[in-house]
Structures are given as C-alpha cells and as structure tokens.
Protein backbone atom coordinates (compact mmCIF):
# COMPACT_ATOMS: atom_id res chain seq x y z
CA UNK A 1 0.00 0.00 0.00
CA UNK A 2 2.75 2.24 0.99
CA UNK A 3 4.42 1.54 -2.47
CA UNK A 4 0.75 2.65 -4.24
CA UNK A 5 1.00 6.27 -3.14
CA UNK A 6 4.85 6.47 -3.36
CA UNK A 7 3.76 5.94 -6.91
CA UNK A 8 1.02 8.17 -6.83
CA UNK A 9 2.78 10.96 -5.20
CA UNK A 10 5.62 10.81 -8.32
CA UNK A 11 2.89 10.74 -11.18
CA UNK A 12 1.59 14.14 -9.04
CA UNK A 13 4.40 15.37 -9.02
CA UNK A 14 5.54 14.55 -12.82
CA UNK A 15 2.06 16.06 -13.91
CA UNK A 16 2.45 19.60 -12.22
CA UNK A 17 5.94 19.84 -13.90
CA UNK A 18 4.93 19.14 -17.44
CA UNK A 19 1.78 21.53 -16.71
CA UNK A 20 4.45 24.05 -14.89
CA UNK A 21 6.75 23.77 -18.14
CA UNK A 22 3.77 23.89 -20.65
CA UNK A 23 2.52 27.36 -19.14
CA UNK A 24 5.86 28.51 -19.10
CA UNK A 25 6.09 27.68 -23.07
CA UNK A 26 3.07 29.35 -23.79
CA UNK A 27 3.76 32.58 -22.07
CA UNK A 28 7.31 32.59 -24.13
CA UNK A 29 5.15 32.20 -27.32
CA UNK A 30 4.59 35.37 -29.91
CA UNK A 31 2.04 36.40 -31.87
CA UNK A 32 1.90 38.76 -35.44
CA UNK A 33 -1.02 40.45 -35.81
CA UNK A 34 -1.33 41.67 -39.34
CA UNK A 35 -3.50 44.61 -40.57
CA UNK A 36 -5.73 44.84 -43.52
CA UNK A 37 -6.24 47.99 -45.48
CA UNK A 38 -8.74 50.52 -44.46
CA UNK A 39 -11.79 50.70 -46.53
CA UNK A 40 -11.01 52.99 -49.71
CA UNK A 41 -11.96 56.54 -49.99
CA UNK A 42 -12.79 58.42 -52.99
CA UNK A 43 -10.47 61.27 -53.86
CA UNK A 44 -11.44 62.07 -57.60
CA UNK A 45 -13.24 61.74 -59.44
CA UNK A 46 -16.12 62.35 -56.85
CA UNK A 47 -19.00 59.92 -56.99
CA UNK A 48 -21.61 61.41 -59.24
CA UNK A 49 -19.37 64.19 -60.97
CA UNK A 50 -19.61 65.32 -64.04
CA UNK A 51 -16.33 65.14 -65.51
CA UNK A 52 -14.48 67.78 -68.10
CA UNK A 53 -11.61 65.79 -69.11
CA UNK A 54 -8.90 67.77 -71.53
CA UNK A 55 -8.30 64.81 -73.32
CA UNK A 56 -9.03 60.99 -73.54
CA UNK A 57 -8.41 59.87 -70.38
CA UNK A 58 -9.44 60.22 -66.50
CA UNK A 59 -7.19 59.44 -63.47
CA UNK A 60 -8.87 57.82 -60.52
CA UNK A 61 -7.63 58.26 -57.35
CA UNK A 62 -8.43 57.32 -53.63
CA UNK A 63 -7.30 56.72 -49.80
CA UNK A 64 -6.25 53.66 -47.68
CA UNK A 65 -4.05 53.14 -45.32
CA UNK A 66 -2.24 49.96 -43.70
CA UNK A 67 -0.82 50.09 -39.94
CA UNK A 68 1.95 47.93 -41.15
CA UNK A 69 3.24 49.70 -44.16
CA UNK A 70 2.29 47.12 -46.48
CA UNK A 71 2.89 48.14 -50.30
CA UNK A 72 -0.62 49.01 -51.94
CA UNK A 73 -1.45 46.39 -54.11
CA UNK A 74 -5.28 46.38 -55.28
CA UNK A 75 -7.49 45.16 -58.35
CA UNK A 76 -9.78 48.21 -60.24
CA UNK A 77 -12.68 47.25 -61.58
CA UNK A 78 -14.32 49.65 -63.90
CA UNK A 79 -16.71 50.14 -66.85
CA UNK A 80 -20.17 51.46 -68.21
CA UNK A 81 -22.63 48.89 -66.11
CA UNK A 82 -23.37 49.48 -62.88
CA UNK A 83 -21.59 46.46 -61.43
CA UNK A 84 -17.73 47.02 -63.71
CA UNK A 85 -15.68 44.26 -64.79
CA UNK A 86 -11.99 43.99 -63.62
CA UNK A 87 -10.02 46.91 -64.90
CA UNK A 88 -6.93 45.66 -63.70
CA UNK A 89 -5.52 43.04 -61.20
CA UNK A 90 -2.11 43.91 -59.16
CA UNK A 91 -2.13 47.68 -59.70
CA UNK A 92 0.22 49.33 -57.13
CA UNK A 93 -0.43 52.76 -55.88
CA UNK A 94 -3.57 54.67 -55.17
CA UNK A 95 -4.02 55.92 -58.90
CA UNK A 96 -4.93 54.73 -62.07
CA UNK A 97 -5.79 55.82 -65.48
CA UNK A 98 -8.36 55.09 -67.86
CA UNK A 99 -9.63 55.97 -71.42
CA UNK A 100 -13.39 57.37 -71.11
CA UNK A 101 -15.65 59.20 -74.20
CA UNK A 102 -17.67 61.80 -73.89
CA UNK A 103 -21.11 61.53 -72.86
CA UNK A 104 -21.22 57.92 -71.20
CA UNK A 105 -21.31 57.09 -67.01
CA UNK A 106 -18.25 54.93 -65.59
CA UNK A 107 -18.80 52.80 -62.91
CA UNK A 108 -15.64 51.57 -60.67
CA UNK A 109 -14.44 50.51 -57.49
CA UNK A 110 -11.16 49.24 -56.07
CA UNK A 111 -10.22 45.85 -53.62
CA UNK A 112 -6.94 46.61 -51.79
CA UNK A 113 -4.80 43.67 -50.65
CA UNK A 114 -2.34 42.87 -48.18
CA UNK A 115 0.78 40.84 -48.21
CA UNK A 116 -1.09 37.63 -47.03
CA UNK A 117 -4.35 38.14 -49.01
CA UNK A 118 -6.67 40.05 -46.71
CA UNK A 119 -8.96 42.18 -48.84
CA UNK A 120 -10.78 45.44 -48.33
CA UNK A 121 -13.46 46.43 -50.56
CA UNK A 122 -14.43 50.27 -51.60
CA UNK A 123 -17.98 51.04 -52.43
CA UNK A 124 -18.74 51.79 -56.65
CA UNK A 125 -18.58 55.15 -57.08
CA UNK A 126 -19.79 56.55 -60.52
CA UNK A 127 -18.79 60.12 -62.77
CA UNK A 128 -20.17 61.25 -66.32
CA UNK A 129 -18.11 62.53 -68.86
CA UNK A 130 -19.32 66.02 -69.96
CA UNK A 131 -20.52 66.27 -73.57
CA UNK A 132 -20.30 69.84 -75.33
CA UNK A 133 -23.22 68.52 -77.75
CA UNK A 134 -25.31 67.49 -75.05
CA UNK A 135 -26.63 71.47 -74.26
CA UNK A 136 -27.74 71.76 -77.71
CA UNK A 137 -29.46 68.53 -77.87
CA UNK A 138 -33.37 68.49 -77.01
CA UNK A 139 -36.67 70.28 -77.51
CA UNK A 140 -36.81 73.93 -78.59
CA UNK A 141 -39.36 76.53 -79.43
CA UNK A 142 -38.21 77.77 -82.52
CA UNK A 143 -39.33 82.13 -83.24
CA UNK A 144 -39.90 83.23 -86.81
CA UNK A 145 -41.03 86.99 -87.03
CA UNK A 146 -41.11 86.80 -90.26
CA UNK A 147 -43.95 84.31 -90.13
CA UNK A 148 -45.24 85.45 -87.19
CA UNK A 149 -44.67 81.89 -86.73
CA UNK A 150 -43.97 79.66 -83.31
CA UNK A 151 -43.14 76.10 -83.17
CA UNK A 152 -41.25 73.02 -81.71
CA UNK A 153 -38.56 71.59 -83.00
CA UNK A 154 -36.09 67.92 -81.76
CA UNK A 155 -32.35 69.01 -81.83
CA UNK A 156 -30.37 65.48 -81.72
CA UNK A 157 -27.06 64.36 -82.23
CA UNK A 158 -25.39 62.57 -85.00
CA UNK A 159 -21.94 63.01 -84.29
CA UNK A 160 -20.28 65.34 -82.21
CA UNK A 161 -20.01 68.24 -84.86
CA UNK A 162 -23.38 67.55 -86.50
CA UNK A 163 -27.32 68.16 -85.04
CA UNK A 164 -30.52 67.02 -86.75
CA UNK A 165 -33.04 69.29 -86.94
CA UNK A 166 -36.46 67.01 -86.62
CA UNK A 167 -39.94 67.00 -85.48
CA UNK A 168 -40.54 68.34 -81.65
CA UNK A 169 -43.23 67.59 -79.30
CA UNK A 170 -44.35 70.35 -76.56
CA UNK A 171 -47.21 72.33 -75.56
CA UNK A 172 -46.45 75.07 -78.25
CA UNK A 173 -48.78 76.86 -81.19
CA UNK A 174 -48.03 74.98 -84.18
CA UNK A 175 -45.80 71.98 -82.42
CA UNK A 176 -44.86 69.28 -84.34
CA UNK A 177 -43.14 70.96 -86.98
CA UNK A 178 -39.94 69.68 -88.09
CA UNK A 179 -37.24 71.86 -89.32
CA UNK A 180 -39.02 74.63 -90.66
CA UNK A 181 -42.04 72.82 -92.55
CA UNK A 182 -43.24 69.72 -91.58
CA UNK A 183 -41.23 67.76 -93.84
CA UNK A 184 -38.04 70.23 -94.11
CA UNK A 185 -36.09 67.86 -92.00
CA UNK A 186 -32.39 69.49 -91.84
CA UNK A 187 -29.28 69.28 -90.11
CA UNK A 188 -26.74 71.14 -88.36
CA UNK A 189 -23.36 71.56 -88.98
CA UNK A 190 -20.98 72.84 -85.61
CA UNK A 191 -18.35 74.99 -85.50
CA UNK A 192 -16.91 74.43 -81.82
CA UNK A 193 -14.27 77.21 -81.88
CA UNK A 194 -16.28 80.20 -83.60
CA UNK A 195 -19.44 78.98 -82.16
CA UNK A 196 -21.54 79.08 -85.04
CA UNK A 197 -23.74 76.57 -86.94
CA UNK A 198 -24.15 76.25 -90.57
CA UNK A 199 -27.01 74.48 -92.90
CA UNK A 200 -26.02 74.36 -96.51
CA UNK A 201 -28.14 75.33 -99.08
CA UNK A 202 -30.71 72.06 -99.16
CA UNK A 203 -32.85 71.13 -101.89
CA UNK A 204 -36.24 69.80 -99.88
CA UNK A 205 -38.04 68.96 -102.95
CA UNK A 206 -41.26 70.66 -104.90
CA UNK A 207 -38.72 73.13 -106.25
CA UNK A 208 -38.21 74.42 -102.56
CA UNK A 209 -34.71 75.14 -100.78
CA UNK A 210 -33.54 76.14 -97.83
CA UNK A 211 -30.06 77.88 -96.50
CA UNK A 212 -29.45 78.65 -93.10
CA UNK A 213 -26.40 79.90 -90.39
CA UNK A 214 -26.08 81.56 -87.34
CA UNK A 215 -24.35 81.27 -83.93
CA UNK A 216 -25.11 78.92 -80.27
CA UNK A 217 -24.58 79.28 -77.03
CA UNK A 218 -22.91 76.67 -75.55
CA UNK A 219 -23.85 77.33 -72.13
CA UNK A 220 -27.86 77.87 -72.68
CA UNK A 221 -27.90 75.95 -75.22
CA UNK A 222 -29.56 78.78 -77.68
CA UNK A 223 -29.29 79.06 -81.59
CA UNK A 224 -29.66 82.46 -83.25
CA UNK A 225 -29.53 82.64 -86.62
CA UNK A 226 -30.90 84.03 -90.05
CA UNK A 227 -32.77 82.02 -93.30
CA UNK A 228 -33.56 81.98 -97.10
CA UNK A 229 -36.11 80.33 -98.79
CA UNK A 230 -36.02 79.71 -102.61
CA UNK A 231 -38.71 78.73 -105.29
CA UNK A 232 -37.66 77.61 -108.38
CA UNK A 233 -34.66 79.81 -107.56
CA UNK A 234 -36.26 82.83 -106.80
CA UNK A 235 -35.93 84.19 -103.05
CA UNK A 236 -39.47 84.05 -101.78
CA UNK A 237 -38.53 84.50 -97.72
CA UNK A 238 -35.87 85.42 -95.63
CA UNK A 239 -35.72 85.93 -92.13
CA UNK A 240 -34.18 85.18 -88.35
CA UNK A 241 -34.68 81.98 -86.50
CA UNK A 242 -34.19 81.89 -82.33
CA UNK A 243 -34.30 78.49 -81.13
CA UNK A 244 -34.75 78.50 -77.06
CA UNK A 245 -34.30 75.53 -75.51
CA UNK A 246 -37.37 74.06 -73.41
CA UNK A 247 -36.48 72.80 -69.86
C-alpha cells in the first residue's frame, strides 16, 4: 500500500511539472497580428461628378491606409454597367488611369490587398463625362417673325459636330413641326471654336430650298440665326430663327 502512493505521489508530481513547463512555453510564445487595409476613400473623381476631361483619359484616385506599411497592391474594376468588370488586377499605388468618351457614365471601385491576401473592398462610385453637344441637344421653341410663326422643333445628335433638326413635341402653337415645314427635316453643322452653326443650301423637294447659319450658345444651349427660302430659284422668304431651348 505504501508503495501505491509512493507511486502516486511521483505521477503528481511529474504532472504539475509538465503543466508548470507547458505554461511557461506558452507565455514565451509570440504572436503577429497583421492589418488589412482601411476601406477605400474616394479622392477624384467624386461619386456622381460630371467630368471635363482635356483629353481621352481620367485618373482615378483614392485613400487607404495599412498600420503595417504594407505596399498598396489592389485590383480596379471599372466600366459602363453598374456592377464594372476587372479593370486591372495587381495595380500598385492609389491611382490609375483610364480611357473614357464623352457623354457615357463609368462605374468603378477598387479591392486593396495585403501581403497575405486580406482584402478590403471600396464602395462603386460613378462620374459622367461632360458632352459639349449634349446642351444643344433636345426640344426647342423655334421664333420666326417673319412668319409670325412659333413652333417646336427635336435638336439630336449625329456626331459630335453635326445636329438634326427634326420634329418636336411640346405644348407650343403649331408643335410638331420639323425643321421649318413639316417635312423640311435638316441638319446642323458645328463649328466648336467660332461657335456658329451652318445648314447648306438644301434642296427639300417641290422646287423648294432652304439655307441657313447663325451662332449657339454653348452654355444655354440657344441658336440664333438668319434664313432663305427659294422657289424655283427665286428668293421668296428670308428671315431670323431663335431656337430657345425648353427645360
């Protein structure tokens, strides 16, 4: 009996040493805590600007930060639909450029990464790239003295020098007119440094033609200019046209 708790009393003892030397292990033992990239900020283009690029291309920039210095590494995704396809995987830095065209919404957004693959995702953000054609294109009521006339006409694009002068639709006397007779469909050509439009002399049938130029605003959006009519070659109108765009 006296043998049994000899025994027992070494096992004991054995036991609180490994536990002693297990704890003391443990408490020599280190841990790295890594950090992940704070979520990205928008720096420009702002979400929901409207962009006046000088040439072809837009640089997107933005914010985050890592407490441990890490290198930033991130994939841009960007594009026309709301949710953009990837842009570019591995970009380093907080910028990058892309090619845009005038008149169309991006869409993008950015995943940061850290050196062992922890990810931090940045809302989408969007921006539209300002079109100069886009104030001239709409409907206008269209002022003829000459007539004593008043009417409604579409101004729409068909490239970014040229506007088609078609039928309008508004609460106007004498709406849906197109051009300057129902049928006198015309268009517009666009002089972007002089600011000044310019229809060529147009044969619209029935021995009728028209000629017309003047000048636009590019702010308002308003076209001021003067008109000749010929019959069978002989001058039977001339006058000023003020197109005012409706709202």
């Amino acid at each position: 009996m006296k043998r049994k708790y000899i025994i027992l009393v070494m096992l004991l003892v054995g036991f609180g040493l490994f536990t002693m030397q297990s704890c003391t292990k443990e408490s020599n033992s280190t841990f790295t805590i890594h950090h992940a990239f704070t979520e990205p900020a928008v720096v420009a283009p702002l979400d929901g600007d409207l962009v006046h690029p000088t040439g072809s291309t837009v640089d997107l920039t933005w914010t985050s930060t890592n407490a441990d210095g890490a290198p930033a590494l991130n994939d841009v995704y960007f594009g026309t639909k709301s949710t953009p396809s990837l842009f570019k995987a591995g970009n380093s830095g907080l910028k990058i450029t892309v090619p845009v065209q005038p008149g169309l919404t991006y869409h993008w957004n950015v995943v940061m990464k850290d050196a062992n693959g922890v990810t931090t995702s940045s809302p989408t953000w969007s921006f539209t790239i300002f079109d100069p054609i886009s104030i001239l294109i709409g409907n206008y009521t269209v002022d003829e003295p000459a007539e004593g006339w008043t009417y409604v006409v579409y101004l729409s694009k068909i490239d970014e020098n040229t506007l088609k002068v078609g039928k309008g639709t508004g609460p106007v006397a004498g709406d849906n007119m197109a051009g300057w007779w129902a049928s006198w469909v015309n268009n517009f050509l666009l002089d972007w440094t002089a600011h000044t439009y310019n229809m060529p002399k147009k044969d619209f049938g029935g021995g009728y033609e028209g000629q017309e130029s003047g000048t636009f605003d590019p702010v308002t959006g308003t076209l001021t200019g003067t008109y000749t009519v010929w019959q069978n070659k002989a001058i039977i109108e001339q006058g000023a046209h003020t197109y005012t765009k409706l709202k």
